[in-house]
Protein backbone atom coordinates (compact mmCIF):
# COMPACT_ATOMS: atom_id res chain seq x y z
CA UNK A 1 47.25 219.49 38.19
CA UNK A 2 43.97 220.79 40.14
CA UNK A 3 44.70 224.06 39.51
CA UNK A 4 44.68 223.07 35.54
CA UNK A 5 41.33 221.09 35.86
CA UNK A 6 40.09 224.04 37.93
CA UNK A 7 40.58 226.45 35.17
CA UNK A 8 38.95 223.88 32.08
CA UNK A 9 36.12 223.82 34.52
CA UNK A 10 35.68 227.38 34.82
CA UNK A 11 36.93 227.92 30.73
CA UNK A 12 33.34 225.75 30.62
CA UNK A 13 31.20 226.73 32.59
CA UNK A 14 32.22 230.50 33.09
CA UNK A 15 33.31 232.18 37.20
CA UNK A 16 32.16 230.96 39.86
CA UNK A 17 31.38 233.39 42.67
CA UNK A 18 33.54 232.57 45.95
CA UNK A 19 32.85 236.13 47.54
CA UNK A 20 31.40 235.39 50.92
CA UNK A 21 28.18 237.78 51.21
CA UNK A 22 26.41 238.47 54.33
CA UNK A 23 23.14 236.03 54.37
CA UNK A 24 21.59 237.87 56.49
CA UNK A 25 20.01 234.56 57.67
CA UNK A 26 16.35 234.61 58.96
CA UNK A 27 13.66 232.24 59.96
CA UNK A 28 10.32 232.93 58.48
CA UNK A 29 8.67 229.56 60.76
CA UNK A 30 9.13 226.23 62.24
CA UNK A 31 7.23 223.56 63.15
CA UNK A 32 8.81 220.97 66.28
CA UNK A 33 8.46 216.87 65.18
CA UNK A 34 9.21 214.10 67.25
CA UNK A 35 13.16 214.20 66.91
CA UNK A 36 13.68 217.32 64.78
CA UNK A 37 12.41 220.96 64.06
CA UNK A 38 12.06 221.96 60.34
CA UNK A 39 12.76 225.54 59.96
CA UNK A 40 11.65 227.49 56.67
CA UNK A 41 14.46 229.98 56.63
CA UNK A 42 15.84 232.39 53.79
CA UNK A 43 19.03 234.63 53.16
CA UNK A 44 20.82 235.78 50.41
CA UNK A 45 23.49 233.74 47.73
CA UNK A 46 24.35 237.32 45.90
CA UNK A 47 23.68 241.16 46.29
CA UNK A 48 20.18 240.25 45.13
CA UNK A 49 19.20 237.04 45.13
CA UNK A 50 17.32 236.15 48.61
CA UNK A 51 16.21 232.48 48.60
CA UNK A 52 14.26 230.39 50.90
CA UNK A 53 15.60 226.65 52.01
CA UNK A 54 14.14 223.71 54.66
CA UNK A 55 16.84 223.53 57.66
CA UNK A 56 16.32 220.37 59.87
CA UNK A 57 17.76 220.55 62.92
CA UNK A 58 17.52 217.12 65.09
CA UNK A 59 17.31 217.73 69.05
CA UNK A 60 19.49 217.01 71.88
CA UNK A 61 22.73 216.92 69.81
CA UNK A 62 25.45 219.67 70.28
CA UNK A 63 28.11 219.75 67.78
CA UNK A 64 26.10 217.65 65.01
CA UNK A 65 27.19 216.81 61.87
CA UNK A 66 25.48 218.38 59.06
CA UNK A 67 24.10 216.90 54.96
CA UNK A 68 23.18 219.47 52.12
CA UNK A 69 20.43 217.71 50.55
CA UNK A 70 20.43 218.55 46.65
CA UNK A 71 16.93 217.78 44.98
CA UNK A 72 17.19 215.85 41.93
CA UNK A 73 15.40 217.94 38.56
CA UNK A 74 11.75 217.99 40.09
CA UNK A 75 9.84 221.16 39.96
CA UNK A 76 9.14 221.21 43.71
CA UNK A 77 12.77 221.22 44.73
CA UNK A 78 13.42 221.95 48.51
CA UNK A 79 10.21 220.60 48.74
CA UNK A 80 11.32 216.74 47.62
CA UNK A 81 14.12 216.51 50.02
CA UNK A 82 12.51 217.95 52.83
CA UNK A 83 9.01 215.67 52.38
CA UNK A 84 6.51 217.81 51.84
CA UNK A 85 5.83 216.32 47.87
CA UNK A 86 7.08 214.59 45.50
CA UNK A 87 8.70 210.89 46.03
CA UNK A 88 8.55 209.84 50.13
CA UNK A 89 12.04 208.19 48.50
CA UNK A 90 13.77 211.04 47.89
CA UNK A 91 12.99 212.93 51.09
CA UNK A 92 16.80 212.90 52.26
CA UNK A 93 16.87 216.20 54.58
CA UNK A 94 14.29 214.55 56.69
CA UNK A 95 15.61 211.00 56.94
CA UNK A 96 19.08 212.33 57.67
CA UNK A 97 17.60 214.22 60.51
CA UNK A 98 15.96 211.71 62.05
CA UNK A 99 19.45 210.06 62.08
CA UNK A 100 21.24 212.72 64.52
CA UNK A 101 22.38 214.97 61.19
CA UNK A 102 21.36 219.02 60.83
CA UNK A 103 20.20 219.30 57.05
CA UNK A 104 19.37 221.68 54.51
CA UNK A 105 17.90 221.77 51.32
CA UNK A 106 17.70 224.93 49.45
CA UNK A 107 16.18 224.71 45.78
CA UNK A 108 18.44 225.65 42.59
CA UNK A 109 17.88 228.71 40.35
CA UNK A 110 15.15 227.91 38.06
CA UNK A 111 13.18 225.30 40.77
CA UNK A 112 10.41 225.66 43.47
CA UNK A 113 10.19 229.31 44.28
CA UNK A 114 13.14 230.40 41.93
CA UNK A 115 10.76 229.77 38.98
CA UNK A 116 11.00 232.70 37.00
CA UNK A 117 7.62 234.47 36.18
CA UNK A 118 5.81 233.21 33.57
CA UNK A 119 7.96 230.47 32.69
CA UNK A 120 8.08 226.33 33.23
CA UNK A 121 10.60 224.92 36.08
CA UNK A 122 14.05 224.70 34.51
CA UNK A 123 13.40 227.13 31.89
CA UNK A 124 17.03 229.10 31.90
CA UNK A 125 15.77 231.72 29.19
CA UNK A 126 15.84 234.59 31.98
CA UNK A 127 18.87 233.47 33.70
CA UNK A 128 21.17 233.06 29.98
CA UNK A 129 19.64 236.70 29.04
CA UNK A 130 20.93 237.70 32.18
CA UNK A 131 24.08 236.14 32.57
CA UNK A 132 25.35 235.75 28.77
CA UNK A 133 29.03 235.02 29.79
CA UNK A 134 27.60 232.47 32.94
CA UNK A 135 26.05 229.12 33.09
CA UNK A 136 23.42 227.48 35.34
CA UNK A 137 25.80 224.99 36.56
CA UNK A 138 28.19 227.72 38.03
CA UNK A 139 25.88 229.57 39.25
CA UNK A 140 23.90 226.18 41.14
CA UNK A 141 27.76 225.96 42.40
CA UNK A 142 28.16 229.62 43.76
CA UNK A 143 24.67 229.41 45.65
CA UNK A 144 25.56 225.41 46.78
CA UNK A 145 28.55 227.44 48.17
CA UNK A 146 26.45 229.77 50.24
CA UNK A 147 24.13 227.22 51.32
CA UNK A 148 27.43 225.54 53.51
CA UNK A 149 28.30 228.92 55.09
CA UNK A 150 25.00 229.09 56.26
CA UNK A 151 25.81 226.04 58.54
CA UNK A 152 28.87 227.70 59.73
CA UNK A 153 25.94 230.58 61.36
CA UNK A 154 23.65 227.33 62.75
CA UNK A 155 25.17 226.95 66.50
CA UNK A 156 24.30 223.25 66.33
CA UNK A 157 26.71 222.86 63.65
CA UNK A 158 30.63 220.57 63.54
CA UNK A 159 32.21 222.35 60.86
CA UNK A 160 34.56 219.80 60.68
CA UNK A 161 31.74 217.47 59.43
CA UNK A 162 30.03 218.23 56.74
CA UNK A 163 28.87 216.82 53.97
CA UNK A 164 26.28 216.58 50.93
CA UNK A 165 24.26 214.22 49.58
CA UNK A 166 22.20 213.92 45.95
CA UNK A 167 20.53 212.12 43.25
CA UNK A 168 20.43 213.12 39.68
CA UNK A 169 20.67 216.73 38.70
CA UNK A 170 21.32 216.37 43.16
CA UNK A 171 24.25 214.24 42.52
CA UNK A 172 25.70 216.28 40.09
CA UNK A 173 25.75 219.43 41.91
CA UNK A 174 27.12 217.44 44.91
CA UNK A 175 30.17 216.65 43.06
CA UNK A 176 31.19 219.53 41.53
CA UNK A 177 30.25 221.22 45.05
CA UNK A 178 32.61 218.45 46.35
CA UNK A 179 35.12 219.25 44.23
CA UNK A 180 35.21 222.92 44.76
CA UNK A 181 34.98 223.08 48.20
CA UNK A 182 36.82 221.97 50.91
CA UNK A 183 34.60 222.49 53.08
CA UNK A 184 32.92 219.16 52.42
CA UNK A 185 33.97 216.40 53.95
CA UNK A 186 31.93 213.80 52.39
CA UNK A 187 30.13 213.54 49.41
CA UNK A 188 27.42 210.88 47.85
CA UNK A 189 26.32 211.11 44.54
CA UNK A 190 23.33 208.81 42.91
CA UNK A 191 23.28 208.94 39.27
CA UNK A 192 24.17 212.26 39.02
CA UNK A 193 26.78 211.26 35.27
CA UNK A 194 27.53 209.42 32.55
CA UNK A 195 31.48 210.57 31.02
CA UNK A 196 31.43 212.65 28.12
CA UNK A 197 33.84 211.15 26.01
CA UNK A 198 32.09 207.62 26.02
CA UNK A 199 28.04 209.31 26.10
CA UNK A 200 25.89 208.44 23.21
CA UNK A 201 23.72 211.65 23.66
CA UNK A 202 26.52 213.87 25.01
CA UNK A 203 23.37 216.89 23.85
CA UNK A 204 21.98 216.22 27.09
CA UNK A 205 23.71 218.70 28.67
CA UNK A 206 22.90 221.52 26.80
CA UNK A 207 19.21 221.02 25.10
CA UNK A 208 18.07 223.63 22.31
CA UNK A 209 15.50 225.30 25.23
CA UNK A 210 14.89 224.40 28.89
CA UNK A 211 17.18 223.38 31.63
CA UNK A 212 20.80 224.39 29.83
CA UNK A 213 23.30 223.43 31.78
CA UNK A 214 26.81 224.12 30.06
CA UNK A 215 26.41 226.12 26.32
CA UNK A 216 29.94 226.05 26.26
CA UNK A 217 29.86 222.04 25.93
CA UNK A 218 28.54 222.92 22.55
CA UNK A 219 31.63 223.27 20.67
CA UNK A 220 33.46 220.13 22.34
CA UNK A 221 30.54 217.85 21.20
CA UNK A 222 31.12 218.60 17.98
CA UNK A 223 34.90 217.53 17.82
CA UNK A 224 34.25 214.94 20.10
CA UNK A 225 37.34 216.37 22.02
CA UNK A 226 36.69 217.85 25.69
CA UNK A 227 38.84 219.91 27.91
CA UNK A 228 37.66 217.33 30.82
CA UNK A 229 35.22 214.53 32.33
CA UNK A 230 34.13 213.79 35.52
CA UNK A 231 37.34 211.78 36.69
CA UNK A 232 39.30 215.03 36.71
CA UNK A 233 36.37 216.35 38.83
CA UNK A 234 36.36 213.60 41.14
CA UNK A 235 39.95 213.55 41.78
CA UNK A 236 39.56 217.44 42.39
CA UNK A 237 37.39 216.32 45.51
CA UNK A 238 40.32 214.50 46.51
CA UNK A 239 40.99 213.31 49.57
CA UNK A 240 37.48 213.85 50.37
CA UNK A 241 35.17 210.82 51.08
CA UNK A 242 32.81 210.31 47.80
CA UNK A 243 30.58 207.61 47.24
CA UNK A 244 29.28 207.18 43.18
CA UNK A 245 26.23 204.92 43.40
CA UNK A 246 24.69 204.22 39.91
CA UNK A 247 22.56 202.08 38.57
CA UNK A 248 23.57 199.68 35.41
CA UNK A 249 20.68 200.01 33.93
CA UNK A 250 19.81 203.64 34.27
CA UNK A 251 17.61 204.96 31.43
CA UNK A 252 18.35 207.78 31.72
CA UNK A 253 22.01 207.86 30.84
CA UNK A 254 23.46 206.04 27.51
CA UNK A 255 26.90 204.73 29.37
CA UNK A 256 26.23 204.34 33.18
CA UNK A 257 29.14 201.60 33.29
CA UNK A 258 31.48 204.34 32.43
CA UNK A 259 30.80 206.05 36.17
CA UNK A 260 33.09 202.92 37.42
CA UNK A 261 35.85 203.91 34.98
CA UNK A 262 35.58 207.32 35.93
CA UNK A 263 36.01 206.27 39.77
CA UNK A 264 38.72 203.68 39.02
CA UNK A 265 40.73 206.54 37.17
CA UNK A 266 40.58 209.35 39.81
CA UNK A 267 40.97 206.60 42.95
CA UNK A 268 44.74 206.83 41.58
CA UNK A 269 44.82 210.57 42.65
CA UNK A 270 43.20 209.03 46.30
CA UNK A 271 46.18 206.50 46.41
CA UNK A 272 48.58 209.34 45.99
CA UNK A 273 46.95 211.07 48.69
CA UNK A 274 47.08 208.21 51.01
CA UNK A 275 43.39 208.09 51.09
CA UNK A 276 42.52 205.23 48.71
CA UNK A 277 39.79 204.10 51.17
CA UNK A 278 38.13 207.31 50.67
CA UNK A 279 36.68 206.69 47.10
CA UNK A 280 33.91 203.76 46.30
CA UNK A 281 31.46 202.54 43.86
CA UNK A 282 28.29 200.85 44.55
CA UNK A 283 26.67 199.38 41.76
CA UNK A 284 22.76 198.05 41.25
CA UNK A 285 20.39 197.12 38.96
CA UNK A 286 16.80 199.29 40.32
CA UNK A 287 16.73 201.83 37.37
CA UNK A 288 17.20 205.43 37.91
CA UNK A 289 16.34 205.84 41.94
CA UNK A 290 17.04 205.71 45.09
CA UNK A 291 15.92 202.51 47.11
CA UNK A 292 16.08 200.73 50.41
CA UNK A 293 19.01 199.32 49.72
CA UNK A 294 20.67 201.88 47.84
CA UNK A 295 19.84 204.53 51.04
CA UNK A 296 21.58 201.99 53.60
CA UNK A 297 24.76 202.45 51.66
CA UNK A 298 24.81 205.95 51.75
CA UNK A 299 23.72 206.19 55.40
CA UNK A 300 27.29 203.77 56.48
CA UNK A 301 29.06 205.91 54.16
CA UNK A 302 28.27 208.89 56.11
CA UNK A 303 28.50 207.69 59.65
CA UNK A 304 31.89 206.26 58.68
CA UNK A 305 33.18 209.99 57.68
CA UNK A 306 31.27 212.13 59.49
């Protein structure tokens, strides 16, 4: 069965690189705070592509476990997660180092420094000229990919215990990189989907210009028939720990209810697994964000896996 979900995935959103490059990992600074150092490193995701990230690394822990922090659709990106702008809310890379964790957060093609020249944040013209046969989403998977092997070359790092963490367009890369890597060992996601077969504006994901995510979707969304929805995906992560939180009234999405169907479907495949523990939903009613309350969830759910 995960081989067949694997392969609609792909038919969708076209091959995602697993070859494991040299990064070549280097670190351009670093500044020391009370608790953690923030490194500005960079290495490469393909033959070409060098990118820069934020790597926390807290002190006096050997063998820590590590978060990749995914910034939500902001035009900063790394720079969100790691503090530096955008909401103090969102800054996940540094709160998770403060609690004992070594963090990254890298930004995706198309944000913060991967802006291409002369165009807006999450403009994909370049990339789709490019990459005809490709789509944003695999290639935000490929490079999510990288982004875990470069904890495997941070000495500080317990492979055995890692995980990632994300909101929005964050949340929706940490699935799918949940899903296609086994690597990950625990997974939260914060209104990062809404299922296809049940979403009122299912041309979301694929907008006439900007940020496209999956052209591919196109012809589904007009029969109204798709080759899968994000239950298949979550029971791909299987027996992984993920946490869906999602708000009920999220704006942003037409259906957010049908996130708890999706996790109710897929915790069969958990059950099977013996692992039914290892799937949850955590509902509220603070609009499309992460809050106080919201956070403390996901902290227990990662010092209870990792």
């Amino acid at each position: 069965m995960r081989s067949q979900i694997e392969a609609a995935v792909v038919d969708l959103s076209g091959p995602v690189s697993k070859d494991r490059i040299d990064l070549q990992l280097k670190t351009v600074d670093e500044v020391e705070f009370r608790g953690f150092v923030r490194k500005r490193i960079n290495y490469f995701v393909d033959a070409w592509d060098r990118i820069s990230a934020w790597l926390f690394v807290p002190d006096g822990k050997d063998e820590a476990p590590a978060i990749l922090c995914c910034h939500q659709q902001v035009p900063q990106g790394k720079d969100e997660p790691a503090g530096l702008e955008g909401d103090a809310r969102m800054a996940l890379a540094q709160h998770y180092a403060e609690h004992g964790f070594v963090t990254l957060a890298p930004d995706c093609i198309t944000a913060g420094d991967r802006v291409s020249m002369k165009l807006k944040p999450y403009d994909t013209k370049t990339f789709y000229k490019d990459n005809p046969k490709s789509s944003v989403t695999a290639k935000m998977l490929a490079d999510h990919m990288r982004a875990i092997d470069v904890f495997s070359e941070v000495k500080r790092v317990d492979a055995a215990r890692v995980g990632v963490v994300g909101h929005g367009l964050g949340a929706y890369n940490a699935l799918l990189l949940a899903a296609f890597d086994d690597r990950i060992q625990a997974c939260v996601a914060s209104c990062g989907f809404t299922r296809f077969a049940t979403d009122k504006e299912p041309q979301r994901w694929l907008p006439e210009e900007g940020f496209i995510l999956l052209p591919k979707l196109k012809e589904y969304i007009k029969s109204g028939k798709y080759p899968l929805d994000w239950e298949h995906l979550l029971a791909m992560a299987a027996p992984s720990p993920t946490l869906i939180i999602t708000t009920l009234t999220d704006a942003a999405y037409s259906n957010p209810r049908s996130c708890q169907k999706a996790v109710t479907s897929a915790s069969r495949i958990y059950k099977i697994l013996g692992a039914q523990s290892a799937i949850d939903f955590y509902g509220h009613h603070d609009g499309h964000r992460i809050t106080p309350e919201t956070l403390e969830v996901a902290d227990e759910w990662f010092e209870r896996w990792l």
